[in-house]
PDB file of N, CA and C in Angstrom:
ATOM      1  N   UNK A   1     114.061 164.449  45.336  1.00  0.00           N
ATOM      2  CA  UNK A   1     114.025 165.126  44.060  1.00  0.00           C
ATOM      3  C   UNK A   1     114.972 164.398  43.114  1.00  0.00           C
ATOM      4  N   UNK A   2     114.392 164.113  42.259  1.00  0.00           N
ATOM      5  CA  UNK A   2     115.452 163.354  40.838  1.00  0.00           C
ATOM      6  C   UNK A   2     116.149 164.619  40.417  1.00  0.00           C
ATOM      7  N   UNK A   3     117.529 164.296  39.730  1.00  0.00           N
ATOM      8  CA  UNK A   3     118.124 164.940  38.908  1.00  0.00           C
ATOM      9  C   UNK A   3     117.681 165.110  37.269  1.00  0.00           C
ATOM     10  N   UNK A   4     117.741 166.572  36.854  1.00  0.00           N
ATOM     11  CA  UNK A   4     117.411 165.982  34.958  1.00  0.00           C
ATOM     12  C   UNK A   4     117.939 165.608  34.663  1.00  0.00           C
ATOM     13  N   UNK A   5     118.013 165.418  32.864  1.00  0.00           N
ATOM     14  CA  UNK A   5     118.338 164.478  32.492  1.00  0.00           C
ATOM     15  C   UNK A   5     119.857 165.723  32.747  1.00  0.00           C
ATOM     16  N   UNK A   6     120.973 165.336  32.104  1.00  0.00           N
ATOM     17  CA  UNK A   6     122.077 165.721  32.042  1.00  0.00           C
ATOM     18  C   UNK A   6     122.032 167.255  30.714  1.00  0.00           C
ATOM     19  N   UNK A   7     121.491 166.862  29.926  1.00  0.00           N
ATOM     20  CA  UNK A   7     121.306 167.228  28.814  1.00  0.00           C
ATOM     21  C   UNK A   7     120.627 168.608  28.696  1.00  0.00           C
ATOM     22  N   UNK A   8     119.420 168.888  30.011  1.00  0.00           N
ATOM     23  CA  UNK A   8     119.230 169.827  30.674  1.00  0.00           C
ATOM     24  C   UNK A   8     119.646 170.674  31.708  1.00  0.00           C
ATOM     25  N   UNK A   9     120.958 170.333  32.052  1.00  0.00           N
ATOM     26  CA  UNK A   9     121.909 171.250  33.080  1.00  0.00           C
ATOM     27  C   UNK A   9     122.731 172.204  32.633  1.00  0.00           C
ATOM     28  N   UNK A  10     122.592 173.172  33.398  1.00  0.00           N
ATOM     29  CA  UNK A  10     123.619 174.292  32.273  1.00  0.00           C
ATOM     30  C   UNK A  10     124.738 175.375  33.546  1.00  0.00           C
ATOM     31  N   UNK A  11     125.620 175.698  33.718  1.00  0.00           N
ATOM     32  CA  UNK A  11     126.375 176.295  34.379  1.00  0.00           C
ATOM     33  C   UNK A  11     125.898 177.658  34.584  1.00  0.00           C
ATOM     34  N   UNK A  12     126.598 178.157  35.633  1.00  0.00           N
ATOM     35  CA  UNK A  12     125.956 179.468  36.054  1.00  0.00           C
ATOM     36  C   UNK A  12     125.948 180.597  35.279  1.00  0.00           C
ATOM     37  N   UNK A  13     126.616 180.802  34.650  1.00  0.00           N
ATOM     38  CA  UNK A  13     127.121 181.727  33.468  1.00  0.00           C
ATOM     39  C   UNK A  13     125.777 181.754  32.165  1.00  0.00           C
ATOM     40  N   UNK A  14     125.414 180.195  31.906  1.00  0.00           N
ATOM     41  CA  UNK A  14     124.559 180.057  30.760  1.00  0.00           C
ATOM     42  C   UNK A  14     123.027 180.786  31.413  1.00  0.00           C
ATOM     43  N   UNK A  15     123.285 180.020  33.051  1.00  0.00           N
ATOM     44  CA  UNK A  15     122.199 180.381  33.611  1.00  0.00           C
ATOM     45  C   UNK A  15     121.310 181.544  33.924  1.00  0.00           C
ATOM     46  N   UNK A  16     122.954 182.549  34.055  1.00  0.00           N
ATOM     47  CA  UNK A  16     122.546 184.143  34.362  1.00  0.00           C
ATOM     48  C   UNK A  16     121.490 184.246  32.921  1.00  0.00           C
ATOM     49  N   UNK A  17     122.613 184.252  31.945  1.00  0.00           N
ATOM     50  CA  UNK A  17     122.104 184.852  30.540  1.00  0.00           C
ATOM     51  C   UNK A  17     120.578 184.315  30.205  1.00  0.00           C
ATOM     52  N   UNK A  18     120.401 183.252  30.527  1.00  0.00           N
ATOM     53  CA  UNK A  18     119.009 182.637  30.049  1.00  0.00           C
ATOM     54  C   UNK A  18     117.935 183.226  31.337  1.00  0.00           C
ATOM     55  N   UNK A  19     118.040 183.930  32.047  1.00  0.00           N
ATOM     56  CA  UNK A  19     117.745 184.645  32.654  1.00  0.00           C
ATOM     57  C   UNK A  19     117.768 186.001  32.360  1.00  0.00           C
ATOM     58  N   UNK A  20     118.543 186.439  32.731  1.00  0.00           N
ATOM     59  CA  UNK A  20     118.890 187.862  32.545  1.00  0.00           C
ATOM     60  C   UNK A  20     119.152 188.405  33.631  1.00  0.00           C
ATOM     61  N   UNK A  21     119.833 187.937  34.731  1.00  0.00           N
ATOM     62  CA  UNK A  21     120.366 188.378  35.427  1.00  0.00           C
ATOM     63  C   UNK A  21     122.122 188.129  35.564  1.00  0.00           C
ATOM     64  N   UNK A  22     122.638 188.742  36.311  1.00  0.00           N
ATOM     65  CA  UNK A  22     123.778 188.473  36.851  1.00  0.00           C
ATOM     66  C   UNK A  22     124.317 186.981  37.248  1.00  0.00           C
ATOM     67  N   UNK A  23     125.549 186.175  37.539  1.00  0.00           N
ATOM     68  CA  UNK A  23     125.696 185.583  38.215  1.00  0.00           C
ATOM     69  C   UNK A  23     125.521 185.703  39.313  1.00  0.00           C
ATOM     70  N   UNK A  24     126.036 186.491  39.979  1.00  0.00           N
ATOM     71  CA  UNK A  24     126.212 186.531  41.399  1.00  0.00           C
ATOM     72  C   UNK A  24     124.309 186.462  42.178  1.00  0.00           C
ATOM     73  N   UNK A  25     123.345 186.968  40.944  1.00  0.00           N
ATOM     74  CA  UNK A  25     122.068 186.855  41.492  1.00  0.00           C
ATOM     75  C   UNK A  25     121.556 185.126  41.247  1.00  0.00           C
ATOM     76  N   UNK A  26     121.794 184.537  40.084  1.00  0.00           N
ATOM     77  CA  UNK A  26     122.139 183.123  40.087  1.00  0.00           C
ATOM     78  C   UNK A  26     122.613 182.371  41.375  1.00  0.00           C
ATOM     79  N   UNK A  27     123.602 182.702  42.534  1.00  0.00           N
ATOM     80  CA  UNK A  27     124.061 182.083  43.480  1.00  0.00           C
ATOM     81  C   UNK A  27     122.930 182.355  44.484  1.00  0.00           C
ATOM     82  N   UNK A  28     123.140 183.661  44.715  1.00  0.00           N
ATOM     83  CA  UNK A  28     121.753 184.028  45.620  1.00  0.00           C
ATOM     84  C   UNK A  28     120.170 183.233  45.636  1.00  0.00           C
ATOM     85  N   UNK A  29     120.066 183.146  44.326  1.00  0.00           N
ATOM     86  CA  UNK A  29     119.273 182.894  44.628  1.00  0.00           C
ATOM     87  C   UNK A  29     118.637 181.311  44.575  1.00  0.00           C
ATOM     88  N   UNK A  30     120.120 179.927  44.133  1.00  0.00           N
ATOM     89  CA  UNK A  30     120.090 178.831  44.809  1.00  0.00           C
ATOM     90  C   UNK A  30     120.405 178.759  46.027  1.00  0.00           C
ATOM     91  N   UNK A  31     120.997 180.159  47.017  1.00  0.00           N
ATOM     92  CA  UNK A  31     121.724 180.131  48.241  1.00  0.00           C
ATOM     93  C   UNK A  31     120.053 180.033  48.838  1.00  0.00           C
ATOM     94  N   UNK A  32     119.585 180.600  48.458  1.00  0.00           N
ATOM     95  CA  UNK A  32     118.347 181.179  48.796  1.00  0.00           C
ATOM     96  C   UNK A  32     116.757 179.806  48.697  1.00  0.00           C
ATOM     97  N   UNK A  33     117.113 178.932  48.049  1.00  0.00           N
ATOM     98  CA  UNK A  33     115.887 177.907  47.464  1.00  0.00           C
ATOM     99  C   UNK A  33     115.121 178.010  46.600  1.00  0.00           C
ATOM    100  N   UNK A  34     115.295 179.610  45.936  1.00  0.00           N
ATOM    101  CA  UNK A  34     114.502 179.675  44.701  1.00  0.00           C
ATOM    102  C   UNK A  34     114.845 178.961  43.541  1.00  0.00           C
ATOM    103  N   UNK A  35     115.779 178.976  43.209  1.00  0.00           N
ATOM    104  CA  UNK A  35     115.980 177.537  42.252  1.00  0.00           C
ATOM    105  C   UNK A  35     116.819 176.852  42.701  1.00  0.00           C
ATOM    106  N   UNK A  36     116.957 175.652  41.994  1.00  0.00           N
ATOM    107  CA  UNK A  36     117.629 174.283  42.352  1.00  0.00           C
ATOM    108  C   UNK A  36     118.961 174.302  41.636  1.00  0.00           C
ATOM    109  N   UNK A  37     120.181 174.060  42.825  1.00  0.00           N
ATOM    110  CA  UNK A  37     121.298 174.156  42.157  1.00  0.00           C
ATOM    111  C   UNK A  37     121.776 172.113  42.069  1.00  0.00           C
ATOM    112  N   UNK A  38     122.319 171.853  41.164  1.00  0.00           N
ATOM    113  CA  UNK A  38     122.536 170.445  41.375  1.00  0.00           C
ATOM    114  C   UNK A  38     124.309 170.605  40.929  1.00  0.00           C
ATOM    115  N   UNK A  39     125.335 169.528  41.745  1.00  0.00           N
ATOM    116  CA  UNK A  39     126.395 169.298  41.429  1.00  0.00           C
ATOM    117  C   UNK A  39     126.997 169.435  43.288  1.00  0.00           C
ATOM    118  N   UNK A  40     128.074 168.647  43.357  1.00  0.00           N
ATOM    119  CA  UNK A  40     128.595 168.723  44.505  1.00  0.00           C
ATOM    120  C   UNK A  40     129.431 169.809  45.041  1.00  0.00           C
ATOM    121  N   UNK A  41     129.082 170.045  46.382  1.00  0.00           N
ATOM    122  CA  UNK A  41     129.799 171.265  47.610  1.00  0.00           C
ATOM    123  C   UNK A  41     131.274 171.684  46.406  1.00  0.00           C
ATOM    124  N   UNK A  42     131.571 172.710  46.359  1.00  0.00           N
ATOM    125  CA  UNK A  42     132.972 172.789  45.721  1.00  0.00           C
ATOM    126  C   UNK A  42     133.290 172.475  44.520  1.00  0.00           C
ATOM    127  N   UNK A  43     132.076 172.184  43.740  1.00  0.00           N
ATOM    128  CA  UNK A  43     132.408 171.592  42.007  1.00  0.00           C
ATOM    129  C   UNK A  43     131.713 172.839  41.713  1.00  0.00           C
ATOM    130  N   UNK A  44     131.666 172.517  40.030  1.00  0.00           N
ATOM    131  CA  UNK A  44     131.094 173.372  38.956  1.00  0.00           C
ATOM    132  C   UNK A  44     129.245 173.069  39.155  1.00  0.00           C
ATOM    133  N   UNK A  45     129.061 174.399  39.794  1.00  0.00           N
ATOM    134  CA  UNK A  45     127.363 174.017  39.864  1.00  0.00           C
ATOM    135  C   UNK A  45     126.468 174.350  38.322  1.00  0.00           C
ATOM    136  N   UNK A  46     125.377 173.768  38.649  1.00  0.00           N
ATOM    137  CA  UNK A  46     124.568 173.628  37.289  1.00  0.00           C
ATOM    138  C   UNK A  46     123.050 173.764  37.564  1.00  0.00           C
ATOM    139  N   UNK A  47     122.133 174.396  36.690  1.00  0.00           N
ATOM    140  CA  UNK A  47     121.317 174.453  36.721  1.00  0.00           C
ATOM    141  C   UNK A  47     120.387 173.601  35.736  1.00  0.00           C
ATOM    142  N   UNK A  48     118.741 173.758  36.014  1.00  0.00           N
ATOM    143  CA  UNK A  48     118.009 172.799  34.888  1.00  0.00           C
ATOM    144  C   UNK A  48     117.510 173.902  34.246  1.00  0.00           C
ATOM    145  N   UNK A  49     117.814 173.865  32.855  1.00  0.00           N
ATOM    146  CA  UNK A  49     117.462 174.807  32.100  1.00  0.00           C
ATOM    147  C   UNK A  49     115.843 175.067  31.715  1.00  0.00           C
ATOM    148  N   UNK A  50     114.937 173.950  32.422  1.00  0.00           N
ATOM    149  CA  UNK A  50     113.373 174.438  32.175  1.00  0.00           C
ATOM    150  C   UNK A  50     113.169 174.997  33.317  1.00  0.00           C
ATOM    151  N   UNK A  51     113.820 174.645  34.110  1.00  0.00           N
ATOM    152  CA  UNK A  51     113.680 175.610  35.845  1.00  0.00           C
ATOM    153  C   UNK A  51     114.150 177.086  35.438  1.00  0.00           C
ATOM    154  N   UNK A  52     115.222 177.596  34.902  1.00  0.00           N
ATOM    155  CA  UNK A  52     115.095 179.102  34.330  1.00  0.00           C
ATOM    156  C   UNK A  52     114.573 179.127  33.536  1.00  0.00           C
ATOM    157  N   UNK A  53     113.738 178.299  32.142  1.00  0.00           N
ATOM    158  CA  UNK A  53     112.871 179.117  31.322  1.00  0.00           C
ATOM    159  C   UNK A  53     111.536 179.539  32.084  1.00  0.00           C
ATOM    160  N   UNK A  54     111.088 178.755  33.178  1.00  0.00           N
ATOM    161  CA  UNK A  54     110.141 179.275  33.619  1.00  0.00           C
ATOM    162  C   UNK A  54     110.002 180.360  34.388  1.00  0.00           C
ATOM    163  N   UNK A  55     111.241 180.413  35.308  1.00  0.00           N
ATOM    164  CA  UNK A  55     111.697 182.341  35.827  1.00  0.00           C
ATOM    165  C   UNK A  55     111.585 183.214  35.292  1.00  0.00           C
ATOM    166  N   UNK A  56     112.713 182.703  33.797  1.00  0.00           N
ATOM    167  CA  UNK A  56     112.471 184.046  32.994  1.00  0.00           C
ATOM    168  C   UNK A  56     110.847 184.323  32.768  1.00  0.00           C
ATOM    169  N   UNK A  57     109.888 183.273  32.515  1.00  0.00           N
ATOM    170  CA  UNK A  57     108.735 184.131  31.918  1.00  0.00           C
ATOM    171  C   UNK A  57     108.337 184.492  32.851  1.00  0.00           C
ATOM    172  N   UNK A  58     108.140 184.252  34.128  1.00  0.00           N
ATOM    173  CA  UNK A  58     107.416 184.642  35.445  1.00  0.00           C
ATOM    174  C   UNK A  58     107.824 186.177  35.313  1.00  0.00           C
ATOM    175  N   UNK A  59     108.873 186.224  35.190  1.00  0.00           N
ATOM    176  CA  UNK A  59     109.868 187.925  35.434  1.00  0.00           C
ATOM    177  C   UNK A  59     109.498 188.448  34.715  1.00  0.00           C
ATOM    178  N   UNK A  60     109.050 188.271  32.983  1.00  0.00           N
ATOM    179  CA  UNK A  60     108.761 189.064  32.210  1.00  0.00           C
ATOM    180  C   UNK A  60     107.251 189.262  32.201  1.00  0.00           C
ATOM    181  N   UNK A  61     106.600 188.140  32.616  1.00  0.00           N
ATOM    182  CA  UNK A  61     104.977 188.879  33.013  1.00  0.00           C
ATOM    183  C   UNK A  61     104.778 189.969  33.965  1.00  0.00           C
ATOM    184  N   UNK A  62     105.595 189.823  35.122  1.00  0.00           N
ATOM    185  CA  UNK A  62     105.756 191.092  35.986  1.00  0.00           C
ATOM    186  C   UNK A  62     106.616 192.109  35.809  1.00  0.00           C
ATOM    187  N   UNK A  63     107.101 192.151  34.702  1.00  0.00           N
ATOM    188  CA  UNK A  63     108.085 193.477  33.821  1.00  0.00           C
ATOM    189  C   UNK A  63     106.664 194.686  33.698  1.00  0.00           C
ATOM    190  N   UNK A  64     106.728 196.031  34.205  1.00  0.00           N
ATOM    191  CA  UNK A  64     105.845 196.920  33.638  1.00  0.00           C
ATOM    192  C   UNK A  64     106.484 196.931  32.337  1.00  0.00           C
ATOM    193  N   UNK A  65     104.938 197.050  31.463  1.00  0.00           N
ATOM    194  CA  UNK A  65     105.106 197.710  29.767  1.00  0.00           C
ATOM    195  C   UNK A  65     106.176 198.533  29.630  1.00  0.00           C
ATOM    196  N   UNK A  66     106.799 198.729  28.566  1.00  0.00           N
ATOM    197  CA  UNK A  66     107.435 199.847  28.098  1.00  0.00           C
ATOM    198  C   UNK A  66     106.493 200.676  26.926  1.00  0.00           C
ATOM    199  N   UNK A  67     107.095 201.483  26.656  1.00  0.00           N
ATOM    200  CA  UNK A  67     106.007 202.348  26.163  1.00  0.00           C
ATOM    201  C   UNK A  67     106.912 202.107  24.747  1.00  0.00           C
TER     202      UNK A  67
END
């Protein structure tokens, strides 16, 4: 797997929010293989920010309506 470009990596914090979840669900769920965490054992991990825009929409197609 290549790395993106740089320019597309964003820290866990940016990551929750562009999501909408939590951090701690952010870890889980690179602990996990659902997304790709890049940066070394013990550093500042980072995510690719088109890899969560596409979560988020997945999540919001399976959001029931609100009324």
């Amino acid at each position: 797997m290549t790395r993106p470009p740089r320019h597309r990596l964003v820290p866990t914090n940016v990551a929750a929010l562009a999501v909408g979840v939590s951090e701690a669900t952010i870890r889980k769920w690179a602990s996990r293989g659902k997304i790709t965490r890049y940066g070394a054992p013990n550093c500042r991990q980072e995510f690719d920010i088109d890899e969560l825009t596409r979560i988020a929409l997945e999540r919001r197609a399976c959001a029931p309506a609100t009324p």
